[in-house]
N, C-alpha and C. Protein backbone atom coordinates (compact mmCIF):
# COMPACT_ATOMS: atom_id res chain seq x y z
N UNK A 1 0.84 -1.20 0.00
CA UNK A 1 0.00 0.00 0.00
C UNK A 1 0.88 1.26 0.00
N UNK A 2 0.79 2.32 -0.91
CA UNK A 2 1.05 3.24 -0.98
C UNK A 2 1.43 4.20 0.46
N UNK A 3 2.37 5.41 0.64
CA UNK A 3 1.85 5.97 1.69
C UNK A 3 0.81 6.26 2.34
N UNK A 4 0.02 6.93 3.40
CA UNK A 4 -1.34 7.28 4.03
C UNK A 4 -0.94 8.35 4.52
N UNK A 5 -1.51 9.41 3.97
CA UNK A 5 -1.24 10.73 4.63
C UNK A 5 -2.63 10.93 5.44
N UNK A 6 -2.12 11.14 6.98
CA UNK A 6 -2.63 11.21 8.29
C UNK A 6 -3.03 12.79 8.54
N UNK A 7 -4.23 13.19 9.44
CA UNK A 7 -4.30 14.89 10.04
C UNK A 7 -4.48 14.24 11.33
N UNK A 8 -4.73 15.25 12.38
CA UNK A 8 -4.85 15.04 13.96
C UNK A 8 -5.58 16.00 13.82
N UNK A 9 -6.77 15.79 14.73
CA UNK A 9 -7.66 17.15 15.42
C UNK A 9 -7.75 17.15 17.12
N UNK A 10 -6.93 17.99 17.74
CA UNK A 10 -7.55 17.92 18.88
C UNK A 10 -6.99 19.00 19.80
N UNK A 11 -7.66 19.34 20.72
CA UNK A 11 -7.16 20.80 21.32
C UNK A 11 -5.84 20.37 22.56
N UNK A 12 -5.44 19.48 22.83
CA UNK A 12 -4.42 19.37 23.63
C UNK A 12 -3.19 19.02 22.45
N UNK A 13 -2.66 19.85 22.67
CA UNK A 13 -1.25 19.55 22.12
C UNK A 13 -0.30 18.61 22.37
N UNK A 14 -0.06 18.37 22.90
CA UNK A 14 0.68 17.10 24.02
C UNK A 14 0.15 16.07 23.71
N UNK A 15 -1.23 15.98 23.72
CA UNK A 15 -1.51 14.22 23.35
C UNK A 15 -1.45 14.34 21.40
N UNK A 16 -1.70 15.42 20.72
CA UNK A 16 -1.30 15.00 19.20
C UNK A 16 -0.16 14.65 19.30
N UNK A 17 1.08 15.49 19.61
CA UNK A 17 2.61 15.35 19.30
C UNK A 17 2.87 13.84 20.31
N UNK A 18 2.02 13.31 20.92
CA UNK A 18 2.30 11.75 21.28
C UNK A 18 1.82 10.85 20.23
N UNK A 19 1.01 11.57 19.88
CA UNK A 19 0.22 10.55 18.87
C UNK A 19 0.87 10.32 17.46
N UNK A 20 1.37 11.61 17.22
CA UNK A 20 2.31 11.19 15.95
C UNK A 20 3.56 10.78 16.40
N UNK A 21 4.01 11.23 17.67
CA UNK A 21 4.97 9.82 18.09
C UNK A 21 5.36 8.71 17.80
N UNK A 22 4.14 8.45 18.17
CA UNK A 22 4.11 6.71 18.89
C UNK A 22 3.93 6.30 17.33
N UNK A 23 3.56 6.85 16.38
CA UNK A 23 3.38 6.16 15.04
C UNK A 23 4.64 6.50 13.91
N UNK A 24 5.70 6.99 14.87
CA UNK A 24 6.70 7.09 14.05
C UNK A 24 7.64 5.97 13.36
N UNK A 25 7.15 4.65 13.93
CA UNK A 25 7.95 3.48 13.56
C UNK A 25 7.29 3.03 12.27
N UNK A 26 6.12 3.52 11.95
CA UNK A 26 5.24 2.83 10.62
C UNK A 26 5.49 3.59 9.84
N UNK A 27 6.44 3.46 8.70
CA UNK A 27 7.03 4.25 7.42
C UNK A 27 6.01 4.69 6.55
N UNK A 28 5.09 4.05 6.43
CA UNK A 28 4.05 4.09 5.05
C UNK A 28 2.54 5.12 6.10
N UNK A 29 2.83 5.07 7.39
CA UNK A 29 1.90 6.49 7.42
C UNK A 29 2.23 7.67 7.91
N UNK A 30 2.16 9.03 6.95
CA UNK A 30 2.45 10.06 7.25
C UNK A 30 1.81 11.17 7.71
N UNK A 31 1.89 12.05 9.10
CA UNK A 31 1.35 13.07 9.32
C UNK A 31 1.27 14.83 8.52
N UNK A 32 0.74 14.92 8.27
CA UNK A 32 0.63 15.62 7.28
C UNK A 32 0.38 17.64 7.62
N UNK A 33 -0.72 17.30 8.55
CA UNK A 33 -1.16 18.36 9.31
C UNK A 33 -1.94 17.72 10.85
N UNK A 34 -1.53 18.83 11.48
CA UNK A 34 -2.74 18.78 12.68
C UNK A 34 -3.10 20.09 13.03
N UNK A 35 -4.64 19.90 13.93
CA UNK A 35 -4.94 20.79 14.09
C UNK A 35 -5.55 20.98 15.29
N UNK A 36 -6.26 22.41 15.85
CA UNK A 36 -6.58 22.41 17.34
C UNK A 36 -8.06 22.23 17.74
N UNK A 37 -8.86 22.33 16.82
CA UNK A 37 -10.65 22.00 16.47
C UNK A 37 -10.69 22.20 15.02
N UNK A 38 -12.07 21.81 14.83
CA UNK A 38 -12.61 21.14 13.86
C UNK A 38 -12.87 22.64 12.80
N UNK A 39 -12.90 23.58 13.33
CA UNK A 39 -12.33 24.45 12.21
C UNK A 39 -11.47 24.98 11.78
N UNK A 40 -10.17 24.73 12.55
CA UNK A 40 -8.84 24.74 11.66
C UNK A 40 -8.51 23.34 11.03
N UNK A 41 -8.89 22.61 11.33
CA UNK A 41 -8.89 21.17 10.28
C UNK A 41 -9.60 21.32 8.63
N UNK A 42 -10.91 22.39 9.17
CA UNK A 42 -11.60 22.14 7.90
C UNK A 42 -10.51 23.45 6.80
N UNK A 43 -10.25 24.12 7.48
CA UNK A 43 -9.49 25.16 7.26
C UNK A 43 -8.43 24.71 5.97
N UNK A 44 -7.97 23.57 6.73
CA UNK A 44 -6.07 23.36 6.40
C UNK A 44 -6.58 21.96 5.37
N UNK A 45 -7.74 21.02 5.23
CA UNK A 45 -7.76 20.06 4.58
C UNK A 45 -7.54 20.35 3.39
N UNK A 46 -7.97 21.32 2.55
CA UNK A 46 -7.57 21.69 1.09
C UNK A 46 -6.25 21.53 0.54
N UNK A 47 -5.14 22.32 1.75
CA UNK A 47 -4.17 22.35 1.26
C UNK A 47 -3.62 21.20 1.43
N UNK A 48 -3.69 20.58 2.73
CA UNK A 48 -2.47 19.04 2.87
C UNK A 48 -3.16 18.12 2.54
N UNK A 49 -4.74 17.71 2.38
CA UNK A 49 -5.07 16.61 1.53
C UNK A 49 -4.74 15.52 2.32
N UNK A 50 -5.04 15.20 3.53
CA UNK A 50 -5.00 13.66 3.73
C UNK A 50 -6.19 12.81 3.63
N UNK A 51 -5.61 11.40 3.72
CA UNK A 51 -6.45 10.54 3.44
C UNK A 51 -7.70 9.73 4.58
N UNK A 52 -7.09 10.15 5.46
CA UNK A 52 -7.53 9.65 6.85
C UNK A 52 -7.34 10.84 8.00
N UNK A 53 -8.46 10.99 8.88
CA UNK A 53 -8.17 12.23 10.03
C UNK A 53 -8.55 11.17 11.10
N UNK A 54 -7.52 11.72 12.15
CA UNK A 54 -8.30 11.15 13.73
C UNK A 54 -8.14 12.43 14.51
N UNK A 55 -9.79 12.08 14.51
CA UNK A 55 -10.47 13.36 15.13
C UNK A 55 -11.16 13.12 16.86
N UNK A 56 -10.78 13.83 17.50
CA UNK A 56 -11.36 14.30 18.52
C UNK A 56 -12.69 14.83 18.76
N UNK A 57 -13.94 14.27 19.95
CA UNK A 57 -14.68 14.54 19.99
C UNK A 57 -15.22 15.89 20.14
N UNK A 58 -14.53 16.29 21.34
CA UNK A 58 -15.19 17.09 22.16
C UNK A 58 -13.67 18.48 22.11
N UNK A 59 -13.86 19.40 21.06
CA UNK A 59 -12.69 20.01 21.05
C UNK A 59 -13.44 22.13 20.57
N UNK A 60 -13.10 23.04 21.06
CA UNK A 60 -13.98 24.12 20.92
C UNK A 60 -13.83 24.64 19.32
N UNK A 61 -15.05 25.79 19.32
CA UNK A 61 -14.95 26.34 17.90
C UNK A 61 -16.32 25.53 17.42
N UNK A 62 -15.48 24.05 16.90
CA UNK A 62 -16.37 23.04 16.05
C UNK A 62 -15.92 22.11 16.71
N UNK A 63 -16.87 21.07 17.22
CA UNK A 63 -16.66 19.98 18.29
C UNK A 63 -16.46 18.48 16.77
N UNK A 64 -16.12 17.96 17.11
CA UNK A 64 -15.83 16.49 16.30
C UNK A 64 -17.37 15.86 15.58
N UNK A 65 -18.11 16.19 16.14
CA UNK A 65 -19.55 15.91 15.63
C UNK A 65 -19.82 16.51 14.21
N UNK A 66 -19.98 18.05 14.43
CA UNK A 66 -20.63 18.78 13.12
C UNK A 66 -19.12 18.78 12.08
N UNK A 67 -17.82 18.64 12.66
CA UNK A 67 -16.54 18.44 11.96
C UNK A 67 -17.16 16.66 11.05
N UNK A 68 -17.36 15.85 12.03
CA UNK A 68 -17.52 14.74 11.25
C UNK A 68 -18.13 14.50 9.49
N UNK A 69 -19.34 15.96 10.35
CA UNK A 69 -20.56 15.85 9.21
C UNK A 69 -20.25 16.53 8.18
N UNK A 70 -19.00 17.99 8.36
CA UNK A 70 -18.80 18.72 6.89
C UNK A 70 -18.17 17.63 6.57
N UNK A 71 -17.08 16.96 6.87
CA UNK A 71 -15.97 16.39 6.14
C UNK A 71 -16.63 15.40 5.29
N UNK A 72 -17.78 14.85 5.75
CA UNK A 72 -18.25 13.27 5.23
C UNK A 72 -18.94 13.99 3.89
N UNK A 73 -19.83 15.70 4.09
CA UNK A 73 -20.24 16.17 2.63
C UNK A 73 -19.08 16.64 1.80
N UNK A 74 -18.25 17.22 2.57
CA UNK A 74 -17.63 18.43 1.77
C UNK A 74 -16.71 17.22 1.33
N UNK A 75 -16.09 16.46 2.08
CA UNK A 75 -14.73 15.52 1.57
C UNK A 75 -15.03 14.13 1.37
N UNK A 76 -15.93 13.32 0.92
CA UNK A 76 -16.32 12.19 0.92
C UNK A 76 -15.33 11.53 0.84
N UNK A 77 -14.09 11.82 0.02
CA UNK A 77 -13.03 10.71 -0.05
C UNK A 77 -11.82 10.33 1.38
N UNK A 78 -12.34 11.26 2.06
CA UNK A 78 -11.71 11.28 3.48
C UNK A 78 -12.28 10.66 4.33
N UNK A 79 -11.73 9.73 5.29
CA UNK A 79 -11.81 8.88 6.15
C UNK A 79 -11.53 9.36 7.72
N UNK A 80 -13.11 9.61 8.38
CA UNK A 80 -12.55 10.03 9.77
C UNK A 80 -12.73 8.84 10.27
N UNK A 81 -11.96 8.86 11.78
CA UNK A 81 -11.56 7.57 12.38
C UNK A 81 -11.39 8.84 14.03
N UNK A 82 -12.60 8.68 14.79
CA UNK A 82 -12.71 9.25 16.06
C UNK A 82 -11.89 8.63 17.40
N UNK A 83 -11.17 9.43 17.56
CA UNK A 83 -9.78 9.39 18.79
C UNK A 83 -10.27 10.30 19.54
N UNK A 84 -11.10 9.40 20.43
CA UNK A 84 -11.96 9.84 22.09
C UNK A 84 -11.29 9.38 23.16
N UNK A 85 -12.33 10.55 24.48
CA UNK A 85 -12.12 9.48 25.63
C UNK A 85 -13.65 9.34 26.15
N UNK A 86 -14.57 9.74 24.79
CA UNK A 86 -15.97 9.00 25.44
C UNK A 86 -16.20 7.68 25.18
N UNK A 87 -16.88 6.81 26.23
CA UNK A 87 -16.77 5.51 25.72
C UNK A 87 -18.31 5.15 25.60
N UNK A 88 -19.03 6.33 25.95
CA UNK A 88 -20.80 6.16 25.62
C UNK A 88 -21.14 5.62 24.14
N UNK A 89 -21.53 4.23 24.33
CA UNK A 89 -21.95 3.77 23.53
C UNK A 89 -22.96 4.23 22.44
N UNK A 90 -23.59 5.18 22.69
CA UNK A 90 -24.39 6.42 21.72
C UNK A 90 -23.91 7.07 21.31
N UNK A 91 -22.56 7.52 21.95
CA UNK A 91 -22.17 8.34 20.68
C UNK A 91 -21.34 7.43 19.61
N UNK A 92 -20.85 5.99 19.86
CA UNK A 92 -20.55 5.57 19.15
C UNK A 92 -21.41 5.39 17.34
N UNK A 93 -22.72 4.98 17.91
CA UNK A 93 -24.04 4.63 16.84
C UNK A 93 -24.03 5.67 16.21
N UNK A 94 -23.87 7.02 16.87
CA UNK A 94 -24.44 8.60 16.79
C UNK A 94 -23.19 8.88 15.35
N UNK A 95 -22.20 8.92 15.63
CA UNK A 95 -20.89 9.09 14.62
C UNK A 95 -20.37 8.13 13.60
N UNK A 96 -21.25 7.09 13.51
CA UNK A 96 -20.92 5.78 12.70
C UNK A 96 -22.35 6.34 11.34
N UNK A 97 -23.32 6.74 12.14
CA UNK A 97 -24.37 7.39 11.53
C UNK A 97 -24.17 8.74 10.51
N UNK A 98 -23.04 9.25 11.06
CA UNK A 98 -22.88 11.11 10.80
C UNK A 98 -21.64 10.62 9.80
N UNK A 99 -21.27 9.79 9.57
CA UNK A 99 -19.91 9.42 8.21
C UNK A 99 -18.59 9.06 9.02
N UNK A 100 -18.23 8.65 10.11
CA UNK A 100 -17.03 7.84 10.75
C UNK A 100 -17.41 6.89 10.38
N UNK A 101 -15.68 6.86 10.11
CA UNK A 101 -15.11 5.13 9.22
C UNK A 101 -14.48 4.61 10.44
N UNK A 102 -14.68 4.81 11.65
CA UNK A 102 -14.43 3.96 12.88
C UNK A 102 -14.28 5.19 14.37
N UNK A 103 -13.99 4.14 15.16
CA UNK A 103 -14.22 4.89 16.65
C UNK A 103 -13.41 4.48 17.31
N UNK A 104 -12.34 5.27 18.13
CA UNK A 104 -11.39 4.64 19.16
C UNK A 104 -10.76 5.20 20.25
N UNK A 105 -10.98 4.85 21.08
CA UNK A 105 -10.54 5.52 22.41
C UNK A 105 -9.56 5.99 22.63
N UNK A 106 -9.06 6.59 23.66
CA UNK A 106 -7.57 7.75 23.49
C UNK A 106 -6.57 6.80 24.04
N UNK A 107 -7.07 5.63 24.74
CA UNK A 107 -6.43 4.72 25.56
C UNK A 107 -5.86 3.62 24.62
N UNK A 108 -6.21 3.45 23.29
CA UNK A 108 -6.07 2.95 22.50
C UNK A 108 -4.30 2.50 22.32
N UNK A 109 -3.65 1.34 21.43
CA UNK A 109 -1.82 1.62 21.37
C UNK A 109 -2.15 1.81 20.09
N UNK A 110 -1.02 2.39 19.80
CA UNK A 110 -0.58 2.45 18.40
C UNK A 110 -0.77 1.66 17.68
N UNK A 111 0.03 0.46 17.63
CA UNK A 111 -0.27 -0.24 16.97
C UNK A 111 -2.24 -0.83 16.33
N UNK A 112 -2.99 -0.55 16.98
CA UNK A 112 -4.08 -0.57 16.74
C UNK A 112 -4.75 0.72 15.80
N UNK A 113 -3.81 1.65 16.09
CA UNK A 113 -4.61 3.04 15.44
C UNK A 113 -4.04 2.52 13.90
N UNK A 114 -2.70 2.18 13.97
CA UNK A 114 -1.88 1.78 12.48
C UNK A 114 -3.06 0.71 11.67
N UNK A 115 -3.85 -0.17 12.57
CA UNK A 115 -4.52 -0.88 11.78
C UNK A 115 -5.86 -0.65 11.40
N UNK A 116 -6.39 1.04 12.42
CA UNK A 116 -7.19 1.40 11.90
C UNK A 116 -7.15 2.16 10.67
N UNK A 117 -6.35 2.67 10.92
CA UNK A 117 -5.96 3.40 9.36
C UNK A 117 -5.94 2.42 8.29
N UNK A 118 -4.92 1.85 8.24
CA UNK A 118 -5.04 0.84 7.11
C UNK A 118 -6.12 0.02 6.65
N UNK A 119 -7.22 0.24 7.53
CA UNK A 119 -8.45 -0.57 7.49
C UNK A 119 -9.29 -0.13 6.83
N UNK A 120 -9.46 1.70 6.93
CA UNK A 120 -10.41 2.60 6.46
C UNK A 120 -9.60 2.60 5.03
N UNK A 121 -8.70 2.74 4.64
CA UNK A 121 -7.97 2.80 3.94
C UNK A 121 -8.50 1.86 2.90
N UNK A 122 -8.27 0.67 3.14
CA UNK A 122 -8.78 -1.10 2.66
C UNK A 122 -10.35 -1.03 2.16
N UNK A 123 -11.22 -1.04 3.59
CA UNK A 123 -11.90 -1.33 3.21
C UNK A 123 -12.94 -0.02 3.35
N UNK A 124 -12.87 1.26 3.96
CA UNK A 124 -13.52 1.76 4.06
C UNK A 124 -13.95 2.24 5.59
N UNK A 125 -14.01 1.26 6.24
CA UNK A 125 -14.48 1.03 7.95
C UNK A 125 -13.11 0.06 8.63
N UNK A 126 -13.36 0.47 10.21
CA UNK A 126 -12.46 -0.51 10.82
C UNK A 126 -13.58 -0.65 11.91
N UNK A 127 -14.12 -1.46 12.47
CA UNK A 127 -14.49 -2.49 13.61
C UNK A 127 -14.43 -3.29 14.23
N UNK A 128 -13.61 -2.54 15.30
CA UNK A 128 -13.45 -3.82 16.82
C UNK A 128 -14.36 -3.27 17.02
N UNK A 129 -13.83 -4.96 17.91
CA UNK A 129 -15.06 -5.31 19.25
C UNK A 129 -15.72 -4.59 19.82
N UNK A 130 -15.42 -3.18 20.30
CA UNK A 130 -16.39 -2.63 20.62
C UNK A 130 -17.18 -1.83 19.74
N UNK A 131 -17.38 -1.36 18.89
CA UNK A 131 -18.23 -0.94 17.60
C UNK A 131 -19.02 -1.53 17.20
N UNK A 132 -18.73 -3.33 17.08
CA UNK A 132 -18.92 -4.11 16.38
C UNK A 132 -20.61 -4.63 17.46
N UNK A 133 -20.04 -4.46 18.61
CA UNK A 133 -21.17 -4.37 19.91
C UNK A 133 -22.38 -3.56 19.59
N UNK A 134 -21.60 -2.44 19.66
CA UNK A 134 -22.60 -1.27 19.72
C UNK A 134 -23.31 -1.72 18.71
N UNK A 135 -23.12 -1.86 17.61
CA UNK A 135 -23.68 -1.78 15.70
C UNK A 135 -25.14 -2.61 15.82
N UNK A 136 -24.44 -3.55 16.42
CA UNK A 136 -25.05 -4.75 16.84
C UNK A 136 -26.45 -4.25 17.64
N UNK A 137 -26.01 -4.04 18.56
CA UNK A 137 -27.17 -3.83 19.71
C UNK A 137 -28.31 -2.29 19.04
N UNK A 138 -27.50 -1.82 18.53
CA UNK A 138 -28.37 -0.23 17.90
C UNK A 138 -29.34 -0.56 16.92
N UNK A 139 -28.40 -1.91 16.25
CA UNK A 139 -29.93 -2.59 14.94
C UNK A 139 -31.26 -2.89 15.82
N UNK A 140 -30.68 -3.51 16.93
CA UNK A 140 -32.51 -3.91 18.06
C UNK A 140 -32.86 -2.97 18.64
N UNK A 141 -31.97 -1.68 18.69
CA UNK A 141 -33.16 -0.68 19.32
C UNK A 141 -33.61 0.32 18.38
N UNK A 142 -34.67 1.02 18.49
CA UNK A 142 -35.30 2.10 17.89
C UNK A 142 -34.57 3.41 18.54
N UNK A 143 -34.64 3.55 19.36
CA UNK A 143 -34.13 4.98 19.95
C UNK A 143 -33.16 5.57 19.54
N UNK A 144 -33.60 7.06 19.34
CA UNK A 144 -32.77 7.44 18.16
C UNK A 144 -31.62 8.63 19.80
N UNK A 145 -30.79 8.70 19.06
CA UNK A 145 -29.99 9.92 19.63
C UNK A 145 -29.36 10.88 19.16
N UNK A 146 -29.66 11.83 19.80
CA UNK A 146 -28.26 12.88 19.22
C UNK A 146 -27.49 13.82 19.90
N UNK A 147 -26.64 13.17 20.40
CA UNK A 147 -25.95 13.73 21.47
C UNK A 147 -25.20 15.29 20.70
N UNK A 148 -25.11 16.71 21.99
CA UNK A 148 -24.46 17.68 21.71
C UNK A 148 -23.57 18.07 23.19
N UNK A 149 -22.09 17.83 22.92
CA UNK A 149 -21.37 18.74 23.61
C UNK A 149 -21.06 19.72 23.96
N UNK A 150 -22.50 20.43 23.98
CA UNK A 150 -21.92 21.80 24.16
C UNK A 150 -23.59 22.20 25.14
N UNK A 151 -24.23 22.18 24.52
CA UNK A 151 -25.65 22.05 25.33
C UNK A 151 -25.95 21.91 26.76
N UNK A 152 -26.54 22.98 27.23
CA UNK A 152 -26.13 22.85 29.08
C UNK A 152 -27.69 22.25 29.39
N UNK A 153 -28.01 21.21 30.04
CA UNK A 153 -29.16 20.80 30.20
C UNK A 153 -29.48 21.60 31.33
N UNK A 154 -30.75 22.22 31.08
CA UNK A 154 -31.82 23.33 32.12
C UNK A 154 -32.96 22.53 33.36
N UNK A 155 -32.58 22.42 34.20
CA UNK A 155 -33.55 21.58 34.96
C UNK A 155 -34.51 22.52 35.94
N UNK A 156 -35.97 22.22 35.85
CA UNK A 156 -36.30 22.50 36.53
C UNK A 156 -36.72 22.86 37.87
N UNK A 157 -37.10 24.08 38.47
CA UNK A 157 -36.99 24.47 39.97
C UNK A 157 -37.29 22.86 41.05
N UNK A 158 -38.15 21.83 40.46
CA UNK A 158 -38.85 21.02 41.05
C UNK A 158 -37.63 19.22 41.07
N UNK A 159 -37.15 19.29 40.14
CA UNK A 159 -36.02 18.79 39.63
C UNK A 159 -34.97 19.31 40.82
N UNK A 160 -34.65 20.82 40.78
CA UNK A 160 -33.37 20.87 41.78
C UNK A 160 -33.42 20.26 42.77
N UNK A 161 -35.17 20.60 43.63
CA UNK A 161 -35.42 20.07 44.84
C UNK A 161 -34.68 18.68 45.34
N UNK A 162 -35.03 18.05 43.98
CA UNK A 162 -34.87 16.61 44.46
C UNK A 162 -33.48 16.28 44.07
N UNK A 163 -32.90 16.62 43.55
CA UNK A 163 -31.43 16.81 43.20
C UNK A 163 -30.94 16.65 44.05
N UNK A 164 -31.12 18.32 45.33
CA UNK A 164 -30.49 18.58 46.08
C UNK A 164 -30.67 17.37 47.44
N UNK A 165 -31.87 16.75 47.40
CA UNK A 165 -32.35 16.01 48.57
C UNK A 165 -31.19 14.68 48.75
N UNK A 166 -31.07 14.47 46.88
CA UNK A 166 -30.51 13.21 46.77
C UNK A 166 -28.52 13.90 47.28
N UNK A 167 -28.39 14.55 47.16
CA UNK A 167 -27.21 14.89 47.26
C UNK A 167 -27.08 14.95 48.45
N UNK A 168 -27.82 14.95 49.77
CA UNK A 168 -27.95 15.14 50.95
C UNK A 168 -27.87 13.95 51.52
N UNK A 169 -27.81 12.40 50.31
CA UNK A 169 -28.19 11.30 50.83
C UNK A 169 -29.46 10.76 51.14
N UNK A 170 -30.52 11.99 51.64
CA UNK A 170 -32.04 11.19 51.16
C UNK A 170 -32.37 10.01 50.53
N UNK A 171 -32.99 9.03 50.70
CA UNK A 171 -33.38 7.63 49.82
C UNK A 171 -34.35 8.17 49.10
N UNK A 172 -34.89 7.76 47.85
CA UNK A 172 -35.69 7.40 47.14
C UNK A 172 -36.99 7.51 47.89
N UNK A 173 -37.03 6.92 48.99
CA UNK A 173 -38.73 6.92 49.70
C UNK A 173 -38.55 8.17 51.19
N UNK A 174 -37.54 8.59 51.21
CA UNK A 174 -37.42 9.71 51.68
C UNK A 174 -37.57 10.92 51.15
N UNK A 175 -37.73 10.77 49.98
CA UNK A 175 -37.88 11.99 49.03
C UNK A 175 -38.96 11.99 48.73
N UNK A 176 -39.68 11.10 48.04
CA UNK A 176 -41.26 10.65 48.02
C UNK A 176 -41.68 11.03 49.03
N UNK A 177 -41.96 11.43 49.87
CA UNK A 177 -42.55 11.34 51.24
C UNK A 177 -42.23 12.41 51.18
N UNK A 178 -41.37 13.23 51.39
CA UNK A 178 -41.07 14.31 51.95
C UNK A 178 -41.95 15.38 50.55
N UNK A 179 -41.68 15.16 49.04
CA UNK A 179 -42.27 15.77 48.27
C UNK A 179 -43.47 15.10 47.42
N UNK A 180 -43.70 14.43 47.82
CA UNK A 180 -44.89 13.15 47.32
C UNK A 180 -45.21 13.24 45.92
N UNK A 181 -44.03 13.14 45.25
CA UNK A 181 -43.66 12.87 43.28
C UNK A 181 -42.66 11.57 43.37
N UNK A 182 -43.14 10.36 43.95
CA UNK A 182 -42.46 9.17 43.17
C UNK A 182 -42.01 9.49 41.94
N UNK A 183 -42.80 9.52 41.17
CA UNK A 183 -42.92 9.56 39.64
C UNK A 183 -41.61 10.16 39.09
N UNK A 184 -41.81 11.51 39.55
CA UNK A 184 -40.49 12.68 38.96
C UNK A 184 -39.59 12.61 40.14
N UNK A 185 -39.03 11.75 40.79
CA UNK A 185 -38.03 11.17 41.08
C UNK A 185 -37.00 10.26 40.58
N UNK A 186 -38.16 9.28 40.15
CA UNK A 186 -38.01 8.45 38.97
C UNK A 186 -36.98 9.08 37.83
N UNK A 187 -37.99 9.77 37.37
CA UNK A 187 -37.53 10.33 35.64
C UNK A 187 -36.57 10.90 35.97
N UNK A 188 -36.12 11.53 37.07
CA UNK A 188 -35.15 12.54 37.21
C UNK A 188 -33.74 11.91 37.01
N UNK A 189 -34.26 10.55 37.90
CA UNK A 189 -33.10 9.89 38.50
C UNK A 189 -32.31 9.21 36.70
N UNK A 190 -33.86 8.75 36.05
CA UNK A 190 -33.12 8.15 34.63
C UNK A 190 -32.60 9.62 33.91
N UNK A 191 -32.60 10.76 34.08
CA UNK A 191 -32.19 11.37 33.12
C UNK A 191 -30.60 11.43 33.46
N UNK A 192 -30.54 11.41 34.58
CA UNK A 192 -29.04 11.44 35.22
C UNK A 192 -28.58 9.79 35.12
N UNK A 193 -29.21 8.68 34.83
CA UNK A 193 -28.59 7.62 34.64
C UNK A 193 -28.24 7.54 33.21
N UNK A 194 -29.16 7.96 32.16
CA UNK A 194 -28.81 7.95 30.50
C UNK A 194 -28.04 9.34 30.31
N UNK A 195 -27.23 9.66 31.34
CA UNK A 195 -26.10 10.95 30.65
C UNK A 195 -26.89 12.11 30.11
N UNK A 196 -28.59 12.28 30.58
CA UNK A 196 -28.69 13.40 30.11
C UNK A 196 -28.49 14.19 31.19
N UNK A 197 -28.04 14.44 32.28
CA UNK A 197 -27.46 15.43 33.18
C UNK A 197 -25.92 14.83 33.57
N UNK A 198 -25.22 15.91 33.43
CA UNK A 198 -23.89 15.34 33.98
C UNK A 198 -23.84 14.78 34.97
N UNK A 199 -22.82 14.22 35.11
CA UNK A 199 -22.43 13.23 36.48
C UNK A 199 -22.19 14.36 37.77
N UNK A 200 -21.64 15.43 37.24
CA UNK A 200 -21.15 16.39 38.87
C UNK A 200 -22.34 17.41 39.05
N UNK A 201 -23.53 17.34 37.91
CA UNK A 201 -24.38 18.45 37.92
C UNK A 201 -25.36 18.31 39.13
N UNK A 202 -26.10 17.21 40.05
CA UNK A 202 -26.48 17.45 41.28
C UNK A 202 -25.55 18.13 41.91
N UNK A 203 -24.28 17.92 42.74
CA UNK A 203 -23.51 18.35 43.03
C UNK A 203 -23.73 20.13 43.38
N UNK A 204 -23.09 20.31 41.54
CA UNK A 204 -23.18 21.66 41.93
C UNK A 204 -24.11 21.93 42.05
N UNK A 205 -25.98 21.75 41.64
CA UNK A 205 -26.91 22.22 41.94
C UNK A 205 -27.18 22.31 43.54
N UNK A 206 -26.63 21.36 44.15
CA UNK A 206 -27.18 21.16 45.74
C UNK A 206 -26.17 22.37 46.26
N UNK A 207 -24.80 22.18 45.38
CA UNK A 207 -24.05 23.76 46.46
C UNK A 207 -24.24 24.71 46.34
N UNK A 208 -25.30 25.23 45.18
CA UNK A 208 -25.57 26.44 44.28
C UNK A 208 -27.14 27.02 45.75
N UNK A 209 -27.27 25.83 46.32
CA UNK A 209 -28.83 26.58 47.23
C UNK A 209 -28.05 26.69 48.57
């Protein structure tokens, strides 16, 4: 196979210049450009032309998402291949959907990224095991998603209450009782179990009263 000219997108500097590191032993792939978000990538693709990007999710400006989606219109012949550290299985489905030719964690070795490349390269897509999961399991469900990194979820005054109760340690039937909404305890509790409220956002809501 010919050379593979490589881009990097991601706002820490330190982990690109590791990343083209660690892939300095594989002759036949070359870094070409990198960049710091997804609009100096879209910026610089004209001129250096690579064949493959590993892109970062969650990076400012243009987050890896709507980056995914110009590149897949504007550059069809380009191959993104997502270098995360989310391991939410929705956004996996979510970016396999939006034109990624694979998905891989930041924890990932080298040697694995070398075979993702060469894979997208080959055949188009690379899928491990974990993709291959997700793909799997997303054909049996209906539920659609669309995750945004940037979006601050707004909870209501009635919502904090119980936020704050639970942050206090309150049980479940201590809270019921005390505000007699089983129900929207419930829902509250799944919105914070399916990642639609951050993990530290009770937290700060309970220190914010």
């Amino acid at each position: 196979m010919d050379e593979i000219k490589v881009a990097i997108a991601d706002d820490h500097k330190i982990f690109r210049k590791g990343v083209i590191l660690s892939m300095r032993a594989y002759t036949n792939i070359k870094f070409v450009m990198e960049a710091e978000n997804g609009e100096e990538l879209l910026t610089k693709i004209p001129e250096s032309q690579p064949d493959v990007i590993l892109c970062d999710l969650k990076m400012p400006v243009k987050d890896g998402i709507d980056t995914t989606k110009m590149i897949t219109k504007n550059f069809p012949g380009i191959r993104v291949i997502i270098l995360t550290m989310y391991e939410d299985e929705r956004f996996v489905g979510h970016l396999m959907d939006c034109g990624a030719a694979g998905y891989l964690l930041k924890s990932t070795e080298p040697a694995e990224i070398r075979k993702a490349v060469m894979d997208v390269m080959r055949t188009g897509f690379y899928l491990n095991p974990f993709v291959n999961k997700v793909l799997i399991k997303k054909n049996y469900s209906k539920q659609k998603f669309n995750p945004n990194l940037t979006t601050e979820v707004v909870l209501s005054e009635r919502e904090k209450e119980v936020l704050t109760l639970v942050c206090m340690e309150f049980t479940a039937a201590e809270i019921a009782s005390k505000m007699e909404l089983k129900a929207d305890i419930n829902g509250i509790m799944k919105r914070v179990a399916t990642g639609k409220v951050a993990p530290d956002e009770p937290m700060a809501i309970a220190l914010s009263h």
